[in-house]
PDB file of N, CA and C in Angstrom:
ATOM      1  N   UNK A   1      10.970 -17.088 -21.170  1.00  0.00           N
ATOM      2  CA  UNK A   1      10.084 -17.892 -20.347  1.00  0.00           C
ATOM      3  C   UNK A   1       8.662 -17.798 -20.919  1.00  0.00           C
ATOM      4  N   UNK A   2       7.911 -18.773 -20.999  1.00  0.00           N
ATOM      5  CA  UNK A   2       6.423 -18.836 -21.430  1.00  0.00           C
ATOM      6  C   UNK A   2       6.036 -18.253 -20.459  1.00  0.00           C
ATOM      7  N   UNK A   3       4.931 -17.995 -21.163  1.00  0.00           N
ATOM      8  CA  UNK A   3       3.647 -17.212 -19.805  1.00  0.00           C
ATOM      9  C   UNK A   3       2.567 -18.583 -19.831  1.00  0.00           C
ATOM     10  N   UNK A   4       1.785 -18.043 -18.744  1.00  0.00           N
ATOM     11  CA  UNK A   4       0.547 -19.866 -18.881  1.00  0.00           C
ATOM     12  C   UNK A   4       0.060 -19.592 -19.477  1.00  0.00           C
ATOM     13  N   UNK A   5      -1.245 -18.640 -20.136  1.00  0.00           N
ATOM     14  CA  UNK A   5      -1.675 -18.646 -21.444  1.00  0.00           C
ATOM     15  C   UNK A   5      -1.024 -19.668 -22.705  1.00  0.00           C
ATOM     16  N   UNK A   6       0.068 -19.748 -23.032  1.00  0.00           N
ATOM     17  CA  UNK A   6       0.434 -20.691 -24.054  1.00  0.00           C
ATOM     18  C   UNK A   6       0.585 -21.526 -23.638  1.00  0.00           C
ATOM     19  N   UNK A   7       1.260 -21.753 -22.169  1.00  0.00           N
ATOM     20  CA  UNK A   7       0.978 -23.764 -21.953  1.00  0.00           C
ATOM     21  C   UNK A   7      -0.495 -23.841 -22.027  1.00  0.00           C
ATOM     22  N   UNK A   8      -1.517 -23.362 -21.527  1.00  0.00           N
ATOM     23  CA  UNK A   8      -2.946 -23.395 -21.352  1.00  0.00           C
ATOM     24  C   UNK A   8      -3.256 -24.272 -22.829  1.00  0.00           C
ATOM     25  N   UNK A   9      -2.913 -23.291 -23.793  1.00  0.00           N
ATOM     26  CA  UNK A   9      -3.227 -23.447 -24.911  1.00  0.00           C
ATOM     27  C   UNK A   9      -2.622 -24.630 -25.429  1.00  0.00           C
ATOM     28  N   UNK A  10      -1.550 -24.970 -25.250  1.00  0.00           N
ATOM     29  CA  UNK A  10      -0.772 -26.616 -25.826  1.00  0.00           C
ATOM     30  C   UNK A  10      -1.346 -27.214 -25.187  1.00  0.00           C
ATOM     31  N   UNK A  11      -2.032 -27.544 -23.615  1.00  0.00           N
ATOM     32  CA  UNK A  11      -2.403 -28.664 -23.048  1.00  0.00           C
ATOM     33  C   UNK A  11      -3.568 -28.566 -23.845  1.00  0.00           C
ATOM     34  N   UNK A  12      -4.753 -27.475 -23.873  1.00  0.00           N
ATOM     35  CA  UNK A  12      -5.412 -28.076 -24.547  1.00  0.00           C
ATOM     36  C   UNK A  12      -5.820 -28.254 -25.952  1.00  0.00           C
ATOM     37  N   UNK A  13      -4.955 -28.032 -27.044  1.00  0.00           N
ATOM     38  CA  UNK A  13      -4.774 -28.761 -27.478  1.00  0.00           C
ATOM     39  C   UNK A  13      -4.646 -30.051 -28.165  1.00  0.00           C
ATOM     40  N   UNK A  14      -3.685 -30.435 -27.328  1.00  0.00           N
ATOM     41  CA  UNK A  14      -3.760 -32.189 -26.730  1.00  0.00           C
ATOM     42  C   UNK A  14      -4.536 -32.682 -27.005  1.00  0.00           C
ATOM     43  N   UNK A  15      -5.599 -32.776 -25.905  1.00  0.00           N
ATOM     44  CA  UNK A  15      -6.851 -33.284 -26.306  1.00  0.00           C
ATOM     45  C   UNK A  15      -7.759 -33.026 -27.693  1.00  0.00           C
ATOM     46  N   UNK A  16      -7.466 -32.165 -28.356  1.00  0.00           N
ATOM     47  CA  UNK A  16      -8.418 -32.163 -29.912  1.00  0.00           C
ATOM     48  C   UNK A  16      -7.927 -33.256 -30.676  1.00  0.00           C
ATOM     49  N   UNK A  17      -6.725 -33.893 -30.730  1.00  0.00           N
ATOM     50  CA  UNK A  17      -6.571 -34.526 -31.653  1.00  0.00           C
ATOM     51  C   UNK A  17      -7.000 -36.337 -31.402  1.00  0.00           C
ATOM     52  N   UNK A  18      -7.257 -36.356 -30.006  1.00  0.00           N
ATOM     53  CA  UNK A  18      -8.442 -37.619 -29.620  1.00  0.00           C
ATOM     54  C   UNK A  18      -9.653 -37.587 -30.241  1.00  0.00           C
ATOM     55  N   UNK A  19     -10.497 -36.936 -30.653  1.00  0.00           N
ATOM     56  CA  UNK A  19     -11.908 -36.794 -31.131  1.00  0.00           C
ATOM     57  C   UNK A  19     -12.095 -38.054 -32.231  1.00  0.00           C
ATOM     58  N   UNK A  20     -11.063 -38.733 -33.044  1.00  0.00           N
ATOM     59  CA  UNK A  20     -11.592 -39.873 -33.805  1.00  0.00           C
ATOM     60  C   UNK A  20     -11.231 -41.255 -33.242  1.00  0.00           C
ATOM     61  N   UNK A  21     -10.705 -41.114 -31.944  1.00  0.00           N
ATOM     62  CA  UNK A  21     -10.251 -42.266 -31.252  1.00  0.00           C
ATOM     63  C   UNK A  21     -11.643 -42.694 -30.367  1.00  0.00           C
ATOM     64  N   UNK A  22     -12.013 -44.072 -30.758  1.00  0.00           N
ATOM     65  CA  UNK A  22     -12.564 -44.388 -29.617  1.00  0.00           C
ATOM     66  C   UNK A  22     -12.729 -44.181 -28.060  1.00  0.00           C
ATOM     67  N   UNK A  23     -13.519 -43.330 -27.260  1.00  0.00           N
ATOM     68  CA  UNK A  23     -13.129 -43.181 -25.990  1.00  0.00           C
ATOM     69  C   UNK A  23     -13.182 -44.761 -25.389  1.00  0.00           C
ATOM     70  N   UNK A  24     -12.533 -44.748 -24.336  1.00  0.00           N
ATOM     71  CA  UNK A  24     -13.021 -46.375 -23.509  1.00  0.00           C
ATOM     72  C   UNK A  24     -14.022 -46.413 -22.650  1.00  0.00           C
ATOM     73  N   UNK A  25     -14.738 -47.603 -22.308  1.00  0.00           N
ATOM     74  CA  UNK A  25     -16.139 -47.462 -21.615  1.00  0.00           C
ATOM     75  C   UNK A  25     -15.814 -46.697 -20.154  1.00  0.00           C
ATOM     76  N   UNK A  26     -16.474 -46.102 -19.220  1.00  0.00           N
ATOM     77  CA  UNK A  26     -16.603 -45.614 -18.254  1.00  0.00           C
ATOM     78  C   UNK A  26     -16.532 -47.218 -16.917  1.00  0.00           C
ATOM     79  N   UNK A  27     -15.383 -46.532 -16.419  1.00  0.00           N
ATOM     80  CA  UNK A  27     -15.101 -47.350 -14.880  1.00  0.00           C
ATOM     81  C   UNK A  27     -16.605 -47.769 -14.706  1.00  0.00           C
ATOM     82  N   UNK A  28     -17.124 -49.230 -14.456  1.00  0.00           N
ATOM     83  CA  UNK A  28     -18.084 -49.524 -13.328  1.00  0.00           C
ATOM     84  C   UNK A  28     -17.915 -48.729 -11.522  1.00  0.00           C
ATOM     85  N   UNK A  29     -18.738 -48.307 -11.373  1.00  0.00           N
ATOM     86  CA  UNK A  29     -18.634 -47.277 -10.278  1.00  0.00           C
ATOM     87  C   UNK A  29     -18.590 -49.042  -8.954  1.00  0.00           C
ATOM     88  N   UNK A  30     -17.082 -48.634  -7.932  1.00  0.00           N
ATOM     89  CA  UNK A  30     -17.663 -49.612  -7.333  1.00  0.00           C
ATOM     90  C   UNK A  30     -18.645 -49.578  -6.008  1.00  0.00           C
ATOM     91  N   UNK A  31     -19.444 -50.441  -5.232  1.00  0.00           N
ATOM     92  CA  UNK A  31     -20.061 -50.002  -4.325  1.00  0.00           C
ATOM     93  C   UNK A  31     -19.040 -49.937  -3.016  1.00  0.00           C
ATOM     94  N   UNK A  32     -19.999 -48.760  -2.278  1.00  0.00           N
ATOM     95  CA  UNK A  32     -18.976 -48.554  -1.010  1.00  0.00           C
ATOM     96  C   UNK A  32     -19.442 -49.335  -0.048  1.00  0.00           C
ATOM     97  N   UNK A  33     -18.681 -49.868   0.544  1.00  0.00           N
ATOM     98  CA  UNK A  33     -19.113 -50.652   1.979  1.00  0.00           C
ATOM     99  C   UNK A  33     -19.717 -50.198   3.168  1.00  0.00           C
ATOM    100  N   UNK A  34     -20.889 -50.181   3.443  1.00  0.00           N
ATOM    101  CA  UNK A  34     -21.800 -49.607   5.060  1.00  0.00           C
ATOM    102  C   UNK A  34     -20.652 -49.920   5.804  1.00  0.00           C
ATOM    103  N   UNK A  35     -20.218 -49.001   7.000  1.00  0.00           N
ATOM    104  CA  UNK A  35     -19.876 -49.155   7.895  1.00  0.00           C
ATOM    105  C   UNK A  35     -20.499 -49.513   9.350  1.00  0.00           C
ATOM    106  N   UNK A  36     -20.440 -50.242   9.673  1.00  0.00           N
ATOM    107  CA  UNK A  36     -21.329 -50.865  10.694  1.00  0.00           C
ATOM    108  C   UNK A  36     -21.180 -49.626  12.047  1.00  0.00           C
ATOM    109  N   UNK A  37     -22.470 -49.783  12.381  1.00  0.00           N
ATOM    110  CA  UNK A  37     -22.700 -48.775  13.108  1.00  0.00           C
ATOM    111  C   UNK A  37     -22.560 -48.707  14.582  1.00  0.00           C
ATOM    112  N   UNK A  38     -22.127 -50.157  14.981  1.00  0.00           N
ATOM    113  CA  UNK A  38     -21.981 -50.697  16.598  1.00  0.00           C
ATOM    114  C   UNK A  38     -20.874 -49.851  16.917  1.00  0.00           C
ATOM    115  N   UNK A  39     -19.521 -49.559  15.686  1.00  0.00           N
ATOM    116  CA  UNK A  39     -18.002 -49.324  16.343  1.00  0.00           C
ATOM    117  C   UNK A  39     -18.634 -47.715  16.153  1.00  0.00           C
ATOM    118  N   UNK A  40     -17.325 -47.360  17.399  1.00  0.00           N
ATOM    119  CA  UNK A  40     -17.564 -45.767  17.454  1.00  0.00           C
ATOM    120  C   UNK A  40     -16.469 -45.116  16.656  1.00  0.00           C
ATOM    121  N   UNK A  41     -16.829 -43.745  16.239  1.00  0.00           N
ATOM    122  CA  UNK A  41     -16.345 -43.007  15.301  1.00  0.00           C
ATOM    123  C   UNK A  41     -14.790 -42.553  15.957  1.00  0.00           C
ATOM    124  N   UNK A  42     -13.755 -42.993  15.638  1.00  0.00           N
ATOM    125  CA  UNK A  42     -12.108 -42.413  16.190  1.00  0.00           C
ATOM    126  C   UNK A  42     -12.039 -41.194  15.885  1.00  0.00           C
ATOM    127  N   UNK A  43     -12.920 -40.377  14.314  1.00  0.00           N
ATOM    128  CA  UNK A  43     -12.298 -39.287  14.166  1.00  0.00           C
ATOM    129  C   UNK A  43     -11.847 -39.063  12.646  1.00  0.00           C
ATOM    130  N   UNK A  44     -11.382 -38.145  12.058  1.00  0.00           N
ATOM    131  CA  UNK A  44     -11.398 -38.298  10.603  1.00  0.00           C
ATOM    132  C   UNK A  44      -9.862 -39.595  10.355  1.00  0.00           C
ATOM    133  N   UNK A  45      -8.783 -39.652  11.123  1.00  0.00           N
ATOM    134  CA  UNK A  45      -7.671 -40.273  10.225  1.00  0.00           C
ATOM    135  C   UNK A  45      -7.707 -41.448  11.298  1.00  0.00           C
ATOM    136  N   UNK A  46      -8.625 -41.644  11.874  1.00  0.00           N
ATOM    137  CA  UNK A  46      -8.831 -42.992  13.295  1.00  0.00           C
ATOM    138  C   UNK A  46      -8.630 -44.358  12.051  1.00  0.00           C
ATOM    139  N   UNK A  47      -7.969 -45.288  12.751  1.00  0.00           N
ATOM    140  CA  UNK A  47      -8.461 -46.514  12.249  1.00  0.00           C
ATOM    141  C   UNK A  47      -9.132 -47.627  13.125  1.00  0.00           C
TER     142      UNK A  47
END
């Protein structure tokens, strides 16, 4: 059985051999919608 130390080490890895690949541009962040403030709060999982 592996120990995590060596998966540690294969995952990262992985990632070194991206360094001559173009990264892709960064997500446009989208905006969040104000919630209007008239309705009252249900609670964290309220809809």
């Amino acid at each position: 059985m592996t120990d995590t130390a060596s998966l540690l080490r294969e995952l990262s890895s992985l990632g070194l051999d991206d360094e001559s690949a173009p990264s892709p541009p960064p997500r446009p962040v989208t905006p969040v919608r104000p919630t209007t403030t008239t309705k009252k709060k249900r609670g964290l999982f309220g809809r």
